[in-house]
C-alpha atoms as a PDB file:
ATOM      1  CA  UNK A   1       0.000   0.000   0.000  1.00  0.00           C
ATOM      2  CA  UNK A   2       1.201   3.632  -0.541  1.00  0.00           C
ATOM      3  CA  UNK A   3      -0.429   5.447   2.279  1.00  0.00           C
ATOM      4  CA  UNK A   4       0.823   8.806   0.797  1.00  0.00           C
ATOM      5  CA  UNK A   5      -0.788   8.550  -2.654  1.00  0.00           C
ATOM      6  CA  UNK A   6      -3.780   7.263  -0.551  1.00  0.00           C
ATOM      7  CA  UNK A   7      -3.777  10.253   1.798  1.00  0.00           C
ATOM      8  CA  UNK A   8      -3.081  12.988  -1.258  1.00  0.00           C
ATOM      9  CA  UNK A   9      -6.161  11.452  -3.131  1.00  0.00           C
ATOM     10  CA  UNK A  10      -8.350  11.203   0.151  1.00  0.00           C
ATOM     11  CA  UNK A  11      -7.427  15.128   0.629  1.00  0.00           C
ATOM     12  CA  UNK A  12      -6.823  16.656  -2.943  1.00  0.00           C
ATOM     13  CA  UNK A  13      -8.444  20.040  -3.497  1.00  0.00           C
ATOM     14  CA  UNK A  14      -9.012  21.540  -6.804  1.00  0.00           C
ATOM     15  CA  UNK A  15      -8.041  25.256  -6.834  1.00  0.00           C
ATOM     16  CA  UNK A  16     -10.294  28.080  -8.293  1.00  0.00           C
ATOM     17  CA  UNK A  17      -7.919  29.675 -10.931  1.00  0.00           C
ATOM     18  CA  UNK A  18      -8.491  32.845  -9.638  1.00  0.00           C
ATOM     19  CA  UNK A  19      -6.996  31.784  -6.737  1.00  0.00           C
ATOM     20  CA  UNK A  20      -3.735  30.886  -9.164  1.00  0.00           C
ATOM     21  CA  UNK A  21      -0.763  33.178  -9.926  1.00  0.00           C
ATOM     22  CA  UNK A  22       3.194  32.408 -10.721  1.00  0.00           C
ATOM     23  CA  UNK A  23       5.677  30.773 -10.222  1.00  0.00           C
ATOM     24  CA  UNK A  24       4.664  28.481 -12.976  1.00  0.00           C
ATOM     25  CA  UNK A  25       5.934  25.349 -14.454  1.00  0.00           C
ATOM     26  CA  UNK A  26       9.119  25.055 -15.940  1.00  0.00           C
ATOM     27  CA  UNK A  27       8.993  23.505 -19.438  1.00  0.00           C
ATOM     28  CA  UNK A  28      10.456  20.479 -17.741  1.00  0.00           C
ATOM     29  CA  UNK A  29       8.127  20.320 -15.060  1.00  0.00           C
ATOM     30  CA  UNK A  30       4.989  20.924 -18.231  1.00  0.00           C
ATOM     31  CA  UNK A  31       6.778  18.300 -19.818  1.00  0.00           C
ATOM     32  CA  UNK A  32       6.316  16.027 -16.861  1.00  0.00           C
ATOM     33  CA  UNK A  33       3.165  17.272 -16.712  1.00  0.00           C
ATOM     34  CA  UNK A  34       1.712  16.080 -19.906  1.00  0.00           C
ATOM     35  CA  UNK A  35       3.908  12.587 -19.564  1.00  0.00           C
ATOM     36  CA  UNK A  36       1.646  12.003 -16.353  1.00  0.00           C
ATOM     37  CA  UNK A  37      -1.637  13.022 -17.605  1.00  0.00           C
ATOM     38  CA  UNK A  38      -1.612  11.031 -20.609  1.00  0.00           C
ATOM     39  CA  UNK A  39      -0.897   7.765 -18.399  1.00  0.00           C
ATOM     40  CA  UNK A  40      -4.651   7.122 -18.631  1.00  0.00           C
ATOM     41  CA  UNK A  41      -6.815   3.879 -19.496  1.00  0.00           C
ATOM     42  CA  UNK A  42      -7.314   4.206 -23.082  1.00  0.00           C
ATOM     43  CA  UNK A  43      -9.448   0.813 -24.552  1.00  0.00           C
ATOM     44  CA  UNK A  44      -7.694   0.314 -28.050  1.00  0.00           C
ATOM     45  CA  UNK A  45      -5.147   2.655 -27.405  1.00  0.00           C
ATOM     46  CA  UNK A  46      -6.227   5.274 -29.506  1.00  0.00           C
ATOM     47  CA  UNK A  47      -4.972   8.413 -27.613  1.00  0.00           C
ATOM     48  CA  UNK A  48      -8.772   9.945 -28.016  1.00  0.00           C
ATOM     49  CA  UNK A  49      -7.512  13.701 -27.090  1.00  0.00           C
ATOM     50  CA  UNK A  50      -5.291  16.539 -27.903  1.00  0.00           C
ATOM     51  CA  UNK A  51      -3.593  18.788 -25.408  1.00  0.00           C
ATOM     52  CA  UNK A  52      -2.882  22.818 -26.431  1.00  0.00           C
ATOM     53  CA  UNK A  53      -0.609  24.698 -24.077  1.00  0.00           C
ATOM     54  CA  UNK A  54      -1.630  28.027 -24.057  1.00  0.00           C
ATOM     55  CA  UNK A  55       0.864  30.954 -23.523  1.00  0.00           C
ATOM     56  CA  UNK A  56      -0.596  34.408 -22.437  1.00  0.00           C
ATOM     57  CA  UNK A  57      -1.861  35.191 -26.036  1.00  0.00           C
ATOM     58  CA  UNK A  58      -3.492  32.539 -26.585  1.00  0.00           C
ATOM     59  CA  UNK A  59      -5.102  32.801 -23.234  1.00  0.00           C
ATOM     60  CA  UNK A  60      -6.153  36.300 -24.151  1.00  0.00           C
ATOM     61  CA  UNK A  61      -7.479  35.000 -27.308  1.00  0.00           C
ATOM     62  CA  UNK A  62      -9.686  32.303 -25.861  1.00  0.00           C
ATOM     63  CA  UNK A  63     -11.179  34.923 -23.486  1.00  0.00           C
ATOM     64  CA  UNK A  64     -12.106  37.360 -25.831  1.00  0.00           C
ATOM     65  CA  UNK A  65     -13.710  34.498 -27.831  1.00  0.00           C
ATOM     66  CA  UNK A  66     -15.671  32.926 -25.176  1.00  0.00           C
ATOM     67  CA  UNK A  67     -17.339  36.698 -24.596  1.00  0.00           C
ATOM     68  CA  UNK A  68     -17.648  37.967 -28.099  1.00  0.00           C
ATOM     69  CA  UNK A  69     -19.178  34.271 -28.570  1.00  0.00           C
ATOM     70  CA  UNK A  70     -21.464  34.573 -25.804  1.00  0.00           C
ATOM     71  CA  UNK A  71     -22.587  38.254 -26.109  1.00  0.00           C
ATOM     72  CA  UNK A  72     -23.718  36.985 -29.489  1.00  0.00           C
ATOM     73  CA  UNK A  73     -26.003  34.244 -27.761  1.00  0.00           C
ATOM     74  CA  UNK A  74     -27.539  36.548 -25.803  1.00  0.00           C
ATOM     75  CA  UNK A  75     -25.326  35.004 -22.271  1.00  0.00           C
ATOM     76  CA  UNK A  76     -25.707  37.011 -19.293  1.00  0.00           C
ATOM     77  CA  UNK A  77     -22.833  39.186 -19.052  1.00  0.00           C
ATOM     78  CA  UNK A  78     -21.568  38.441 -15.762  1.00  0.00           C
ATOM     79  CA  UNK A  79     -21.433  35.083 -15.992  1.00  0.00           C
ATOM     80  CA  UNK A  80     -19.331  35.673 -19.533  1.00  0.00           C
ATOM     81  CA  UNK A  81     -17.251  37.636 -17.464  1.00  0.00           C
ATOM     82  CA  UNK A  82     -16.596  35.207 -14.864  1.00  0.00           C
ATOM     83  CA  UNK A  83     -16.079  32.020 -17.650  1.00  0.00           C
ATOM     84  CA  UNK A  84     -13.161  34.772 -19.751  1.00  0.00           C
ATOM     85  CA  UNK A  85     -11.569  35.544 -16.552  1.00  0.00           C
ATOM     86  CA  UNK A  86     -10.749  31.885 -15.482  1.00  0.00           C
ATOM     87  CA  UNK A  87      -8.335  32.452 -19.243  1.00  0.00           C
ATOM     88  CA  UNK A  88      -6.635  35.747 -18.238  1.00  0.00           C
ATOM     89  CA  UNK A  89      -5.230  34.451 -14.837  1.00  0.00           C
ATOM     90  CA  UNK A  90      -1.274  34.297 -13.987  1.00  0.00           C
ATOM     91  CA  UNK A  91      -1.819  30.912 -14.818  1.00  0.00           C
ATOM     92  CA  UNK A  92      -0.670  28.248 -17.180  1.00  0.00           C
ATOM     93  CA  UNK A  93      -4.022  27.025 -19.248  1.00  0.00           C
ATOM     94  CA  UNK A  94      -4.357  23.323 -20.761  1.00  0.00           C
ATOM     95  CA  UNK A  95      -7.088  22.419 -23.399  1.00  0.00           C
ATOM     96  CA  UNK A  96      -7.455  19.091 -22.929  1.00  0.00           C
ATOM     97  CA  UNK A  97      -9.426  18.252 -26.621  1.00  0.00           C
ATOM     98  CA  UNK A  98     -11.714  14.972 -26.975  1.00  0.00           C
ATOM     99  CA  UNK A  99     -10.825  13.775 -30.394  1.00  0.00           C
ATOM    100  CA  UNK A 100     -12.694  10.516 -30.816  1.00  0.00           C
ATOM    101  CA  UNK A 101     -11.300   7.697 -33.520  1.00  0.00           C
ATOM    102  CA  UNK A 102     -14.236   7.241 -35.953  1.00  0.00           C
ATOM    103  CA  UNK A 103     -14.825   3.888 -37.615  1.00  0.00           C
ATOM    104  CA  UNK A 104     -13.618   1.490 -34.371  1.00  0.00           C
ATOM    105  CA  UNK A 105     -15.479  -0.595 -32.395  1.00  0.00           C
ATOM    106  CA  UNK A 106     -14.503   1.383 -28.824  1.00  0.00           C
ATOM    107  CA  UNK A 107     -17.698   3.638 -28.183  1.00  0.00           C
ATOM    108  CA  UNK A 108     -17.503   7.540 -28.584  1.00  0.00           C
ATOM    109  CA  UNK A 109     -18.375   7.257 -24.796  1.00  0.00           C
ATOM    110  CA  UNK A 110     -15.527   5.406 -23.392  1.00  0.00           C
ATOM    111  CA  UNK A 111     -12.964   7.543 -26.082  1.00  0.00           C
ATOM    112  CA  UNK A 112     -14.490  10.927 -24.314  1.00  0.00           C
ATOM    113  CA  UNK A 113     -13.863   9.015 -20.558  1.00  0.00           C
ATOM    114  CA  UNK A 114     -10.272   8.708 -21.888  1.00  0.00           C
ATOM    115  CA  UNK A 115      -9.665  13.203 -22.303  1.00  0.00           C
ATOM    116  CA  UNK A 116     -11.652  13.057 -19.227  1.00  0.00           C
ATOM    117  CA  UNK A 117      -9.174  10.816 -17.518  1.00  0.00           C
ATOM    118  CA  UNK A 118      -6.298  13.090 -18.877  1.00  0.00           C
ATOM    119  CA  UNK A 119      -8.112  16.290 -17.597  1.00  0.00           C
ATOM    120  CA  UNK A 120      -8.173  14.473 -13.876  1.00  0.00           C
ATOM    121  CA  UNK A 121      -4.666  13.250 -14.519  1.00  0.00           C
ATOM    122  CA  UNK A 122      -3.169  16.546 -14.996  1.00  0.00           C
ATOM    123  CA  UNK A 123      -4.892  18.221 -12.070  1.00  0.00           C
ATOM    124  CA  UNK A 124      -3.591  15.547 -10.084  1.00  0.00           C
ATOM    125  CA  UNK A 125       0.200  15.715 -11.601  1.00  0.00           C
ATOM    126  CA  UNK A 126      -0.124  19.526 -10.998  1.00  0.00           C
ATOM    127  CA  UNK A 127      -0.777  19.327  -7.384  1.00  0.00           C
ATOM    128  CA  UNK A 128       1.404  16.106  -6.595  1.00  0.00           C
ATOM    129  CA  UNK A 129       4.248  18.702  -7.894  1.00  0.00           C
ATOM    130  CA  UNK A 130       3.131  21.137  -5.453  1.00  0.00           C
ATOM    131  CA  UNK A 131       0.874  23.472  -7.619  1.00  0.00           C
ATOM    132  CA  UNK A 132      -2.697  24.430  -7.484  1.00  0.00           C
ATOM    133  CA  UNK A 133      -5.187  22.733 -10.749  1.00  0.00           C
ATOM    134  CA  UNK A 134      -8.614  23.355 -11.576  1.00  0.00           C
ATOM    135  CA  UNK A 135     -10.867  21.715 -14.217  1.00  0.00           C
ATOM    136  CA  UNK A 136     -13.401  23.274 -16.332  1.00  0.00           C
ATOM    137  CA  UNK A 137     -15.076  23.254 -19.127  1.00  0.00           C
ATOM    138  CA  UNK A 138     -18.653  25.656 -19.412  1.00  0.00           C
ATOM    139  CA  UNK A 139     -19.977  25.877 -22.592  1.00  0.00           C
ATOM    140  CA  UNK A 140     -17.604  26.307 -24.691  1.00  0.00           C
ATOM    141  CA  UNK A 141     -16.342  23.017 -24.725  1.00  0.00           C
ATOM    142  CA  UNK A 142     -19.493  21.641 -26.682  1.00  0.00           C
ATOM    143  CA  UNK A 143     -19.916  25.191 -28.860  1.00  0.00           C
ATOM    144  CA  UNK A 144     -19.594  24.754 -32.598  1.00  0.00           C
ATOM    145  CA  UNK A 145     -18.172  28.295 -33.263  1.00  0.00           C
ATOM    146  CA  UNK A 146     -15.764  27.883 -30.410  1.00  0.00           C
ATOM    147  CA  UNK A 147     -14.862  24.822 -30.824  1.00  0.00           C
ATOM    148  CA  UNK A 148     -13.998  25.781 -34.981  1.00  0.00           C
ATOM    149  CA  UNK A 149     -12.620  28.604 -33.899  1.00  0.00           C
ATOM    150  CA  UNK A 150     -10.224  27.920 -30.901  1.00  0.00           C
ATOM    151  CA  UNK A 151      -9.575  24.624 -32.158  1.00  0.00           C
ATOM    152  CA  UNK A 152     -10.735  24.436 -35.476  1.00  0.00           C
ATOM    153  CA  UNK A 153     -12.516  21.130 -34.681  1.00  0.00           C
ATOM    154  CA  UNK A 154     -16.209  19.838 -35.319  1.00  0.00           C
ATOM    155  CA  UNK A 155     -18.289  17.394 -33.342  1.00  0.00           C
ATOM    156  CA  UNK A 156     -18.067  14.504 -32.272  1.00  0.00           C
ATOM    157  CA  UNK A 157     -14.579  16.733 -30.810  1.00  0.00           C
ATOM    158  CA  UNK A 158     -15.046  18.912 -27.998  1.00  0.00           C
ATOM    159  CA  UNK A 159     -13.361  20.287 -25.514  1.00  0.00           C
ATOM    160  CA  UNK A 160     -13.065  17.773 -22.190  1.00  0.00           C
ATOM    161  CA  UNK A 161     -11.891  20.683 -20.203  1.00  0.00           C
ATOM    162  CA  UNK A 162      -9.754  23.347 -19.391  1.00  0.00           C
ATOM    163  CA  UNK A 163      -7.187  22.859 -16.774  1.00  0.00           C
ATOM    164  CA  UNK A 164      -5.805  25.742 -15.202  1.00  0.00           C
ATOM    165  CA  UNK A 165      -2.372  25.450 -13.069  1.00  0.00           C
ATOM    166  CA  UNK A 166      -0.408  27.725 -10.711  1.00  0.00           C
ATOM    167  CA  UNK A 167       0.870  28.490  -7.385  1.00  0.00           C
ATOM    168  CA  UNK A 168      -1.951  29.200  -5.259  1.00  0.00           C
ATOM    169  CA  UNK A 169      -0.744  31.556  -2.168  1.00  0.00           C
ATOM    170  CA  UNK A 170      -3.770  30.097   0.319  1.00  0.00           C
ATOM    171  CA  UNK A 171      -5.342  27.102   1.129  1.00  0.00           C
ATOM    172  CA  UNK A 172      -8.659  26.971  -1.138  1.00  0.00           C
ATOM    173  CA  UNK A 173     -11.460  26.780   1.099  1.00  0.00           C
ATOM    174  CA  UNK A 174     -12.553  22.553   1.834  1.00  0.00           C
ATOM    175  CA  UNK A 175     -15.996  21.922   0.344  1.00  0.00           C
ATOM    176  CA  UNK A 176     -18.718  19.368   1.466  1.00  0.00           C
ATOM    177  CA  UNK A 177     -17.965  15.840  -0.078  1.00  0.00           C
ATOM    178  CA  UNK A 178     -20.646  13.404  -0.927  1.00  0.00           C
ATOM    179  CA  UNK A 179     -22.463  11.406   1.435  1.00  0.00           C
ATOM    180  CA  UNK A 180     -21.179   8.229   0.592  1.00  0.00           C
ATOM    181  CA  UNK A 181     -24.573   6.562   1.892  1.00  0.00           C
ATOM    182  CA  UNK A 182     -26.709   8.078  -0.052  1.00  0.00           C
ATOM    183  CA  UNK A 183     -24.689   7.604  -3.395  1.00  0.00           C
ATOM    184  CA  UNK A 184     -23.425   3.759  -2.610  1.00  0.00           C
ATOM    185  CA  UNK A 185     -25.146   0.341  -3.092  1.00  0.00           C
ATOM    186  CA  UNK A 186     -23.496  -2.548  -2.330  1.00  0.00           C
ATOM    187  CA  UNK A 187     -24.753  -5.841  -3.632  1.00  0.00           C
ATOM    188  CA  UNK A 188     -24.240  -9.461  -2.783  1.00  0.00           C
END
């Protein structure tokens, strides 16, 4: 048994990215970063995703798309504000893309588990090295103009998440966890 990988799972926090700011990464550290998350159950091996690392301009670009995007669907403002503001952190931002294999016989389902798996891996990696990750996604990930022109992808692709990392300079606040009774059956 590894109690400490037990203990850092039992107590893992994700950070709010506005919560983020430097030091980042070092390449060698995103490097690591990227070896870890894509360590991830993958039927058929078919590596189902796509990572982007995003520098600051590309950052900047994916919040000014997510509210000129959403001021054209008529989004409430604030909220657009809040979703383009989790880009424009001191943070390091990681698109974690669902890119499903067509014509195999693993289900579009389990390939989209897979990018999931990598979005959970890398917030993981991030804070075993000691930094602060948060996954999201909002709806962008699933929006035809974003997604074509972020990504320039089309569905069945989408965007699994975004997965902000930095050094967070307080404890994020602890949240309530589920009630393991009410969500658990056990059978015979």
């Amino acid at each position: 048994m590894n109690a400490s990988v037990l203990e850092f799972l039992l107590t893992r926090r994700s950070v709010p990215a506005r919560m983020m700011a430097g030091p980042l990464p070092s390449e060698d550290e995103v490097q690591q970063l990227l070896r870890a998350a894509t360590r991830v159950p993958d039927h058929g091996k078919l590596e189902p995703f796509r990572l982007v690392v995003h520098g600051a301009e590309a950052r900047r670009h994916l919040a000014d798309l997510t509210r000129k995007l959403g001021a054209e669907k008529g989004m409430d403002p604030e909220r657009l504000q809040k979703q383009a503001q989790a880009f424009e952190g001191e943070h390091l931002t990681i698109s974690v893309l669902s890119t499903p294999v067509e014509g195999t016989k693993i289900p579009l389902v389990e390939q989209q588990m897979t990018a999931g798996a990598v979005c959970l891996s890398l917030v993981n990696a991030a804070q075993a090295m000691g930094y602060g990750g948060h996954w999201l996604s909002s709806w962008m990930a699933l929006d035809k103009d974003f997604l074509r022109q972020a990504f320039d992808l089309s569905a069945p692709a989408m965007v699994a998440g975004f997965v902000h990392i930095g050094t967070t300079p307080v404890t994020p606040p602890e949240r309530p966890r589920p009630d393991l009774e009410k969500i658990v059956t056990y059978q015979p």
